[in-house]
PDB file of N, CA and C in Angstrom:
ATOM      1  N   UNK A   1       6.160  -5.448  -3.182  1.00  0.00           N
ATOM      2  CA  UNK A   1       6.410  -6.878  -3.200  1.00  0.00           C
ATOM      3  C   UNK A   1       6.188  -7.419  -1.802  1.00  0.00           C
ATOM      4  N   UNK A   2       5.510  -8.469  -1.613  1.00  0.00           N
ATOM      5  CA  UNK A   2       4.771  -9.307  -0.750  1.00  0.00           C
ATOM      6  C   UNK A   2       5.623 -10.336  -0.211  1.00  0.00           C
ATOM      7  N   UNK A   3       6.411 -10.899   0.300  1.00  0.00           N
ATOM      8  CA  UNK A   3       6.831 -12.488   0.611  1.00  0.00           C
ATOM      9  C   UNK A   3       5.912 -12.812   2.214  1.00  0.00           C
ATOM     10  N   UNK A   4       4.747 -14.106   1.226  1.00  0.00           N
ATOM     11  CA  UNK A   4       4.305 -14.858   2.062  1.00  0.00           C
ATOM     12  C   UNK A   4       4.843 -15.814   2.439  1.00  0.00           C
ATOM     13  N   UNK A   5       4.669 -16.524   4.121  1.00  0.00           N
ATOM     14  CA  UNK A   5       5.389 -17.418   4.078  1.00  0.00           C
ATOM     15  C   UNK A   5       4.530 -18.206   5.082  1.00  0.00           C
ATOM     16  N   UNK A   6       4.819 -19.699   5.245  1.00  0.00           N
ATOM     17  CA  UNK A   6       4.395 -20.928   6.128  1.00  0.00           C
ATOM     18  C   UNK A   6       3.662 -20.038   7.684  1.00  0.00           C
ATOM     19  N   UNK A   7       4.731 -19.094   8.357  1.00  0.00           N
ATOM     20  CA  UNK A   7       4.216 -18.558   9.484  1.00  0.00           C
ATOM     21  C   UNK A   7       4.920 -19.525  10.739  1.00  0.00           C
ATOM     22  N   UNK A   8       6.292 -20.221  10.162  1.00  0.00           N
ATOM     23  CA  UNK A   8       6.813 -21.367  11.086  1.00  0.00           C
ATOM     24  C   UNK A   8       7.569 -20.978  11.863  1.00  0.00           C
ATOM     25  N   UNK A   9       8.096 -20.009  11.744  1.00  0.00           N
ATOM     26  CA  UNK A   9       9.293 -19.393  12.283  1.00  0.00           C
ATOM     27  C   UNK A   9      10.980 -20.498  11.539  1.00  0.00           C
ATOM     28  N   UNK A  10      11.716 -20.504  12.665  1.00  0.00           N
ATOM     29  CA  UNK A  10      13.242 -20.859  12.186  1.00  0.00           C
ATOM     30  C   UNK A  10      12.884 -22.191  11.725  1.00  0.00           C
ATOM     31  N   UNK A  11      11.686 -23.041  11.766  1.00  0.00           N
ATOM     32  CA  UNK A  11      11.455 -24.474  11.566  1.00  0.00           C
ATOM     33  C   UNK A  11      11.351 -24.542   9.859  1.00  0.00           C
ATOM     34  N   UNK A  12      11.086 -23.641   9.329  1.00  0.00           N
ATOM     35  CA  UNK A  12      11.287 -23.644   7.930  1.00  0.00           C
ATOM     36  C   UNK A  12      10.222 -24.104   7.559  1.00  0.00           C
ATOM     37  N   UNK A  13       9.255 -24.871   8.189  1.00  0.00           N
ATOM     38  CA  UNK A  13       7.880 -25.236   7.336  1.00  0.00           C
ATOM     39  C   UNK A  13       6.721 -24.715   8.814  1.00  0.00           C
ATOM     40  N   UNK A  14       5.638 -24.908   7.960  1.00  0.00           N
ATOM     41  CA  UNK A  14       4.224 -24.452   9.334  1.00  0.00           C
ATOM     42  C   UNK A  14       4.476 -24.797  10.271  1.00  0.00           C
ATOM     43  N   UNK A  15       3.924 -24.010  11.803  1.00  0.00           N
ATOM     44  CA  UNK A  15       3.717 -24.878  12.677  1.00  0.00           C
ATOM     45  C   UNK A  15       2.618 -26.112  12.601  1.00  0.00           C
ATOM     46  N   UNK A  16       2.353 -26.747  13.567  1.00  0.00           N
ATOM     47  CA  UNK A  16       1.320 -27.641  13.229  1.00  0.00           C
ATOM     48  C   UNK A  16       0.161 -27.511  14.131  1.00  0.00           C
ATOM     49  N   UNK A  17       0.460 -27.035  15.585  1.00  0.00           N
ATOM     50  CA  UNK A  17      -0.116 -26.528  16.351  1.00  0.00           C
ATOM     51  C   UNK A  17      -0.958 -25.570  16.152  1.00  0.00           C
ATOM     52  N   UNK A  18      -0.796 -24.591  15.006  1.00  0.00           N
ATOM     53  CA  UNK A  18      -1.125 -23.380  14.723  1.00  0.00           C
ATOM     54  C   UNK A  18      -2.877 -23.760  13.893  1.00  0.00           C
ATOM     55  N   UNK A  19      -3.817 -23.147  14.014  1.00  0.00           N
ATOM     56  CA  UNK A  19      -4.770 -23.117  12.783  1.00  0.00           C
ATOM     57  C   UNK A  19      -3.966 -22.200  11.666  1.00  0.00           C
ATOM     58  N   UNK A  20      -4.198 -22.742  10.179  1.00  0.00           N
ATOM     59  CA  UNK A  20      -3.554 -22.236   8.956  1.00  0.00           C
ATOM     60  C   UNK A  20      -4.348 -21.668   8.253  1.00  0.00           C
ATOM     61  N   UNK A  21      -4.165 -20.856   7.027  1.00  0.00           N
ATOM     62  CA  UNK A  21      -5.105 -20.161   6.333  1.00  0.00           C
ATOM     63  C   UNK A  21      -5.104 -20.986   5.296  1.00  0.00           C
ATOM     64  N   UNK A  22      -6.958 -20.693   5.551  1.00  0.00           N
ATOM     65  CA  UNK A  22      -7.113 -22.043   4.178  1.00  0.00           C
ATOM     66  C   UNK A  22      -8.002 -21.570   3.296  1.00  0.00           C
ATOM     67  N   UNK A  23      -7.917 -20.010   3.018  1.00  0.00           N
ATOM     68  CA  UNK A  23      -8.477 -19.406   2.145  1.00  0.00           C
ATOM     69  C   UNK A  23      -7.942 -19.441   0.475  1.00  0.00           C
ATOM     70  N   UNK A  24      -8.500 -18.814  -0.725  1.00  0.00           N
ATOM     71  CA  UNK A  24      -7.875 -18.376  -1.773  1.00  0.00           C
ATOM     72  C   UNK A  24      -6.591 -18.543  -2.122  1.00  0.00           C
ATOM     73  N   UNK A  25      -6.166 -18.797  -2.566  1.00  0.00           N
ATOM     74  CA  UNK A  25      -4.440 -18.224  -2.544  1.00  0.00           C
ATOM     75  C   UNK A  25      -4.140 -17.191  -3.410  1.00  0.00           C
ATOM     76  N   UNK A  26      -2.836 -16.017  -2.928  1.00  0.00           N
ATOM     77  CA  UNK A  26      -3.027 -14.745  -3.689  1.00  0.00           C
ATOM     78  C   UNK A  26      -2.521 -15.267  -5.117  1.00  0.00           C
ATOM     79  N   UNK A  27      -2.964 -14.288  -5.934  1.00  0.00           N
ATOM     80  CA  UNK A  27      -2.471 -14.478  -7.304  1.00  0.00           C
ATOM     81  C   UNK A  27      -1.391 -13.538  -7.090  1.00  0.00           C
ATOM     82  N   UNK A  28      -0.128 -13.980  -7.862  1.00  0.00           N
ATOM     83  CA  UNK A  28       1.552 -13.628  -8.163  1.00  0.00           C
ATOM     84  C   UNK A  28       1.189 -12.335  -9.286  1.00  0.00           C
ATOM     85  N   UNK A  29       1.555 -11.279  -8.542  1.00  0.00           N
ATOM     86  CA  UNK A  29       1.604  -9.689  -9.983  1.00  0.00           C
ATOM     87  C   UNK A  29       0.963  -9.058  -9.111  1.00  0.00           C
ATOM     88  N   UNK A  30      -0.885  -9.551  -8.489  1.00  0.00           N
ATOM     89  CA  UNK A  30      -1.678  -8.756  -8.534  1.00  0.00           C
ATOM     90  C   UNK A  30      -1.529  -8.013  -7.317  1.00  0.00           C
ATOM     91  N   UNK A  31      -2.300  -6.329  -6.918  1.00  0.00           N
ATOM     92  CA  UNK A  31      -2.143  -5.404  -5.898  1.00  0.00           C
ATOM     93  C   UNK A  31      -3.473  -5.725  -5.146  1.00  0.00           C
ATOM     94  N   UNK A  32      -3.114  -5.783  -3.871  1.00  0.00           N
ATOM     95  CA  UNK A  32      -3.527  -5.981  -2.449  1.00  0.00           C
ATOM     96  C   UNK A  32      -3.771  -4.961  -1.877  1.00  0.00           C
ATOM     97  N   UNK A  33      -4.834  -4.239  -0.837  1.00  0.00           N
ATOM     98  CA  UNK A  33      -4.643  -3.417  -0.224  1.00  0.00           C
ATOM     99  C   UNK A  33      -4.674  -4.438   1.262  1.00  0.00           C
ATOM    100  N   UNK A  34      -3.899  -4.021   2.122  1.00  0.00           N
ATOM    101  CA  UNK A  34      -4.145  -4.695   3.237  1.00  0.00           C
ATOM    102  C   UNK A  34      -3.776  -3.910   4.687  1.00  0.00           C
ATOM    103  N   UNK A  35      -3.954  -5.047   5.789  1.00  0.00           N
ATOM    104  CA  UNK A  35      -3.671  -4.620   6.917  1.00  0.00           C
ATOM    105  C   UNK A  35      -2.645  -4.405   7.698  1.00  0.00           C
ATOM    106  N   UNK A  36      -2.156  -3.570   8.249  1.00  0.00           N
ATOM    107  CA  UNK A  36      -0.593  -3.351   8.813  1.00  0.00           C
ATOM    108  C   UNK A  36      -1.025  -4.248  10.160  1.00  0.00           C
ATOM    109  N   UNK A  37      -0.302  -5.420  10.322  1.00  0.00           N
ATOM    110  CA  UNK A  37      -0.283  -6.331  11.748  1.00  0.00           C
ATOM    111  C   UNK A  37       1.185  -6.408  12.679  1.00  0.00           C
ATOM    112  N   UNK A  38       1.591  -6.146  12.330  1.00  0.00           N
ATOM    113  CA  UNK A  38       3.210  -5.482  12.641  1.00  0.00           C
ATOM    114  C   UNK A  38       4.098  -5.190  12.403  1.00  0.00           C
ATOM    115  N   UNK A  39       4.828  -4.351  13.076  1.00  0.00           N
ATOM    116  CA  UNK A  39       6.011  -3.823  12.480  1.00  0.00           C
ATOM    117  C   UNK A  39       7.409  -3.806  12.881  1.00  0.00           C
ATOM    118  N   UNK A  40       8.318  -4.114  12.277  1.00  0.00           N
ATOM    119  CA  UNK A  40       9.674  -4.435  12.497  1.00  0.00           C
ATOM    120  C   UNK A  40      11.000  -3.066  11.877  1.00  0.00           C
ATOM    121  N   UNK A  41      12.118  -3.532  12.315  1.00  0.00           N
ATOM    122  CA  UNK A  41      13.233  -2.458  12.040  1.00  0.00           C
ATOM    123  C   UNK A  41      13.616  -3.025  10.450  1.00  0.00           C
ATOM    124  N   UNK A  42      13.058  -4.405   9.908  1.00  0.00           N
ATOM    125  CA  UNK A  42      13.152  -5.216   8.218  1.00  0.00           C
ATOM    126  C   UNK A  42      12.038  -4.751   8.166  1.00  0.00           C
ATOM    127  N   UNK A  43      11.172  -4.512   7.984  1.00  0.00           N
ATOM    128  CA  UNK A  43       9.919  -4.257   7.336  1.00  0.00           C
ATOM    129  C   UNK A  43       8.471  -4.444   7.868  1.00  0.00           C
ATOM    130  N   UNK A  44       7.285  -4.507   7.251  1.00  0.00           N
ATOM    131  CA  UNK A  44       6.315  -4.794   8.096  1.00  0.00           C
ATOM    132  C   UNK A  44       5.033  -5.804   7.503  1.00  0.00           C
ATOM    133  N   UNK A  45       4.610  -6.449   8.729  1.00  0.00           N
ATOM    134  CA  UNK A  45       3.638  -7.327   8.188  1.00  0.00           C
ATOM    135  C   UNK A  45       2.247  -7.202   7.680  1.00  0.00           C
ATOM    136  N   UNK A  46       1.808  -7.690   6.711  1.00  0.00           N
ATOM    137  CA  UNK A  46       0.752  -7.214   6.394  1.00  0.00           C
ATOM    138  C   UNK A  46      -0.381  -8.266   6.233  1.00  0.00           C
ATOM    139  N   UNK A  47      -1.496  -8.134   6.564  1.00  0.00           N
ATOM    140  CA  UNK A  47      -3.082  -9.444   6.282  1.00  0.00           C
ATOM    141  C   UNK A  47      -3.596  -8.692   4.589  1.00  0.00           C
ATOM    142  N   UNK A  48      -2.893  -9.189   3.696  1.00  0.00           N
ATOM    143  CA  UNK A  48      -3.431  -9.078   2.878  1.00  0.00           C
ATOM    144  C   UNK A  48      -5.152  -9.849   2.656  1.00  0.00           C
ATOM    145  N   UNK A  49      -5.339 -11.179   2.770  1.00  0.00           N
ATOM    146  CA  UNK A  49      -6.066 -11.557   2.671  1.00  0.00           C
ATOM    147  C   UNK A  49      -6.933 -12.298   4.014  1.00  0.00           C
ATOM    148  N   UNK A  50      -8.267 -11.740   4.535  1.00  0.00           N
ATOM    149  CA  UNK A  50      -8.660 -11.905   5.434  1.00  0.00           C
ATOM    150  C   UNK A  50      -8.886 -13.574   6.191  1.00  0.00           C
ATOM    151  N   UNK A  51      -9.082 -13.884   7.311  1.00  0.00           N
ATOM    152  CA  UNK A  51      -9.447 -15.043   7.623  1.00  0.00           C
ATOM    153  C   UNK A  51     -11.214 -15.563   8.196  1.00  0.00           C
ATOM    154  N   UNK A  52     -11.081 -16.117   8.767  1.00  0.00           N
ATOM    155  CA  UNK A  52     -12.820 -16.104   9.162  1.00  0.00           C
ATOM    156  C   UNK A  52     -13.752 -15.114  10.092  1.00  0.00           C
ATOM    157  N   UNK A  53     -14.648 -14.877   9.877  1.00  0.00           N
ATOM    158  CA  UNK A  53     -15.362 -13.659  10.508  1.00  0.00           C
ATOM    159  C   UNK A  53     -14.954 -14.233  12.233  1.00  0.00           C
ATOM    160  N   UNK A  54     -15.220 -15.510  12.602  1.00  0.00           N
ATOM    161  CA  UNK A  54     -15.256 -16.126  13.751  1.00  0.00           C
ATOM    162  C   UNK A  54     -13.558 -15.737  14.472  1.00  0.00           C
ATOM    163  N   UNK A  55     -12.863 -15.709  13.313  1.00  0.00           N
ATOM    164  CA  UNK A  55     -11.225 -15.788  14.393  1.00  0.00           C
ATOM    165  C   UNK A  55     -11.220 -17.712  14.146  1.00  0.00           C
ATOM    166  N   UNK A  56     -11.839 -18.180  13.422  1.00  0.00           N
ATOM    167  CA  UNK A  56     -11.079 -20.185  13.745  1.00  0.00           C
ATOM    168  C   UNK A  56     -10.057 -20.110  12.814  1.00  0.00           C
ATOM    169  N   UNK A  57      -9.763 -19.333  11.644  1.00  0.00           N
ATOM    170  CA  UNK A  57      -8.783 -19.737  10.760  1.00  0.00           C
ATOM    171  C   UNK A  57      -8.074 -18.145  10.680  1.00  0.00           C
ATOM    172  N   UNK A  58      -6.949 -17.904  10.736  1.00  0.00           N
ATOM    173  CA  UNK A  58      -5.786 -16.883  10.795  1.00  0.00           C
ATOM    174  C   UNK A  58      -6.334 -16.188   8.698  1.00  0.00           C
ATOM    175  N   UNK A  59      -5.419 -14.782   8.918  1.00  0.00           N
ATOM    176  CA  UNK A  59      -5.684 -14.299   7.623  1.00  0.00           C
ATOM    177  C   UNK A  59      -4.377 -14.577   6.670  1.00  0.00           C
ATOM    178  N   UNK A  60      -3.485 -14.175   5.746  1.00  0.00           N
ATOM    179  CA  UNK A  60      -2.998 -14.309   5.123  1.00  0.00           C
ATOM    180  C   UNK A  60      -1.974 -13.488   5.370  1.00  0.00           C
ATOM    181  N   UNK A  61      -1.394 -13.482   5.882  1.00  0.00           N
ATOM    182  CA  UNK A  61       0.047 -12.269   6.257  1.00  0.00           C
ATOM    183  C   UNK A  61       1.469 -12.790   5.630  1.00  0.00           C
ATOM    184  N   UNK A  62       1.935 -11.261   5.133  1.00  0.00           N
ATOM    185  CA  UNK A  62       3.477 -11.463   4.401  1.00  0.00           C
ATOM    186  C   UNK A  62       3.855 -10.232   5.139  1.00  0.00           C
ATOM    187  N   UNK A  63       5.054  -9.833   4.241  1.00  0.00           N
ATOM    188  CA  UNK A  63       6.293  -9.539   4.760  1.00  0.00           C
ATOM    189  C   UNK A  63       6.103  -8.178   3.439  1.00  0.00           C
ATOM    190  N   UNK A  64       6.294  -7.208   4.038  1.00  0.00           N
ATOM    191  CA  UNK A  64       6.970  -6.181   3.248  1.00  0.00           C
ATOM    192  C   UNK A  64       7.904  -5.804   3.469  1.00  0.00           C
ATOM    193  N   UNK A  65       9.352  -5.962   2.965  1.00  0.00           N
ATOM    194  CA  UNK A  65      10.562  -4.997   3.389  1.00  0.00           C
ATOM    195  C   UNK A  65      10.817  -4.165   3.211  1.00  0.00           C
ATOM    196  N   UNK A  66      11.202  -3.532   4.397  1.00  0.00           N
ATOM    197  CA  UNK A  66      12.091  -1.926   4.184  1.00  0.00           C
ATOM    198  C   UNK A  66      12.469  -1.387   2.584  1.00  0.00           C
ATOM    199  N   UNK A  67      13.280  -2.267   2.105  1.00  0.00           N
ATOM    200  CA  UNK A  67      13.452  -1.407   0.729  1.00  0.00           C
ATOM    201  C   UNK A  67      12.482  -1.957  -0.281  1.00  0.00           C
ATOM    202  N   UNK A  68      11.355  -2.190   0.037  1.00  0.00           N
ATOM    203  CA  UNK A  68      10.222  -2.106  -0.900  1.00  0.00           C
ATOM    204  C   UNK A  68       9.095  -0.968  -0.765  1.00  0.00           C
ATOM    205  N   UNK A  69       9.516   0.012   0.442  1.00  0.00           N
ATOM    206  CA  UNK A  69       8.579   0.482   1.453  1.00  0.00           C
ATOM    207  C   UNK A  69       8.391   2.167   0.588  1.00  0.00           C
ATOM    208  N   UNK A  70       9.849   2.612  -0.506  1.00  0.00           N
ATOM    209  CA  UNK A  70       9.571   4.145  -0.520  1.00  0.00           C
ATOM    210  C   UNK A  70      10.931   3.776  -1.735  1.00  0.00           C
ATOM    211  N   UNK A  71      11.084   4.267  -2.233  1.00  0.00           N
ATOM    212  CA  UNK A  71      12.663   4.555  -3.485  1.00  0.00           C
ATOM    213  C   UNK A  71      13.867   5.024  -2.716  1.00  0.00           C
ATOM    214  N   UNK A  72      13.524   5.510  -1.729  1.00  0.00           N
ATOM    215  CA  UNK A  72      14.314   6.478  -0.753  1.00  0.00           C
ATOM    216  C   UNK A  72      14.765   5.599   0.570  1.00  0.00           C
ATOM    217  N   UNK A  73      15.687   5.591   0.984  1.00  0.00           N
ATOM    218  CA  UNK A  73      16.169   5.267   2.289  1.00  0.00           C
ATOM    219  C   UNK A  73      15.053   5.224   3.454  1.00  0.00           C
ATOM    220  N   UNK A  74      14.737   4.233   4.150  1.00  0.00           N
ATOM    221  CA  UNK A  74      13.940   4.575   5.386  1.00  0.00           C
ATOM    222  C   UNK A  74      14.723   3.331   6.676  1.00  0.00           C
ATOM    223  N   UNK A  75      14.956   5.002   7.507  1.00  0.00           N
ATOM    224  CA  UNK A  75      15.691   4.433   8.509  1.00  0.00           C
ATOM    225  C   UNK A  75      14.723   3.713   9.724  1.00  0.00           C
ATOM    226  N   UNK A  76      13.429   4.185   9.491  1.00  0.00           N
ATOM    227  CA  UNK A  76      12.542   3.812  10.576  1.00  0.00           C
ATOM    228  C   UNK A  76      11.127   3.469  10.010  1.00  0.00           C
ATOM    229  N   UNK A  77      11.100   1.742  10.381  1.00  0.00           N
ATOM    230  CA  UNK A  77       9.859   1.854   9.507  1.00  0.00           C
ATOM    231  C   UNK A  77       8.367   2.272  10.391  1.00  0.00           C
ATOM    232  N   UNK A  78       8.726   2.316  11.979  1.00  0.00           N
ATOM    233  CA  UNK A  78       7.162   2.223  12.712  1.00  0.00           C
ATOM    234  C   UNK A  78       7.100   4.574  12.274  1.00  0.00           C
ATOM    235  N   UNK A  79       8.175   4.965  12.077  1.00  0.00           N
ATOM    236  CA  UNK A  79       7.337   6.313  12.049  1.00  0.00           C
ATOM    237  C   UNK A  79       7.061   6.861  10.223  1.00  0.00           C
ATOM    238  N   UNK A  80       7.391   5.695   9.145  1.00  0.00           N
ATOM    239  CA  UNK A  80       7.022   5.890   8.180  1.00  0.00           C
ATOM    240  C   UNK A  80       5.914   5.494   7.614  1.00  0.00           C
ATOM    241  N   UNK A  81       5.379   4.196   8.171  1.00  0.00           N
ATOM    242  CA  UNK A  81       3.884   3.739   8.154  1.00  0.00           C
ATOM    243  C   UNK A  81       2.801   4.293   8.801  1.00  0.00           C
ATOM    244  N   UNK A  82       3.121   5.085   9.719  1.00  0.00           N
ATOM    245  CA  UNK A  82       1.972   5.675  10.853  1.00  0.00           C
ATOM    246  C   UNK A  82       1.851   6.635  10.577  1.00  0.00           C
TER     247      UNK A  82
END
């Protein structure tokens, strides 16, 4: 499970400053393979869906959490992804 979001931080909606992704939008169910873009002690981020070959428009990044990551307990997510 995926949670995409705005990319606003604590502001609760987009930045505005930011270029936004103005690609596709994912379809809800379907499986993604994507890119690990960072990683946190909650979970890690992922570019499911790419942005422009150029770099002008950002890719599509969500949120995978920790307990979506394995059935099993994971105390550490940077040495369970790598």
């Amino acid at each position: 499970k995926l949670v995409a979001g705005g990319g606003g931080g604590r502001g609760g909606g987009p930045r505005k400053d930011r270029p936004q992704y103005v690609g596709p939008d994912p379809v809800l169910g379907e499986t993604y393979t994507g890119k690990i873009t960072g990683i946190q002690k909650f979970g890690v981020f992922v570019e499911i869906l790419p942005g422009a070959e150029d770099g002008s428009t950002p890719g599509l990044e969500g949120l995978v959490h920790v307990s979506e990551l394995h059935t099993e307990r994971i105390r550490n997510c940077e040495g369970f992804v790598r």
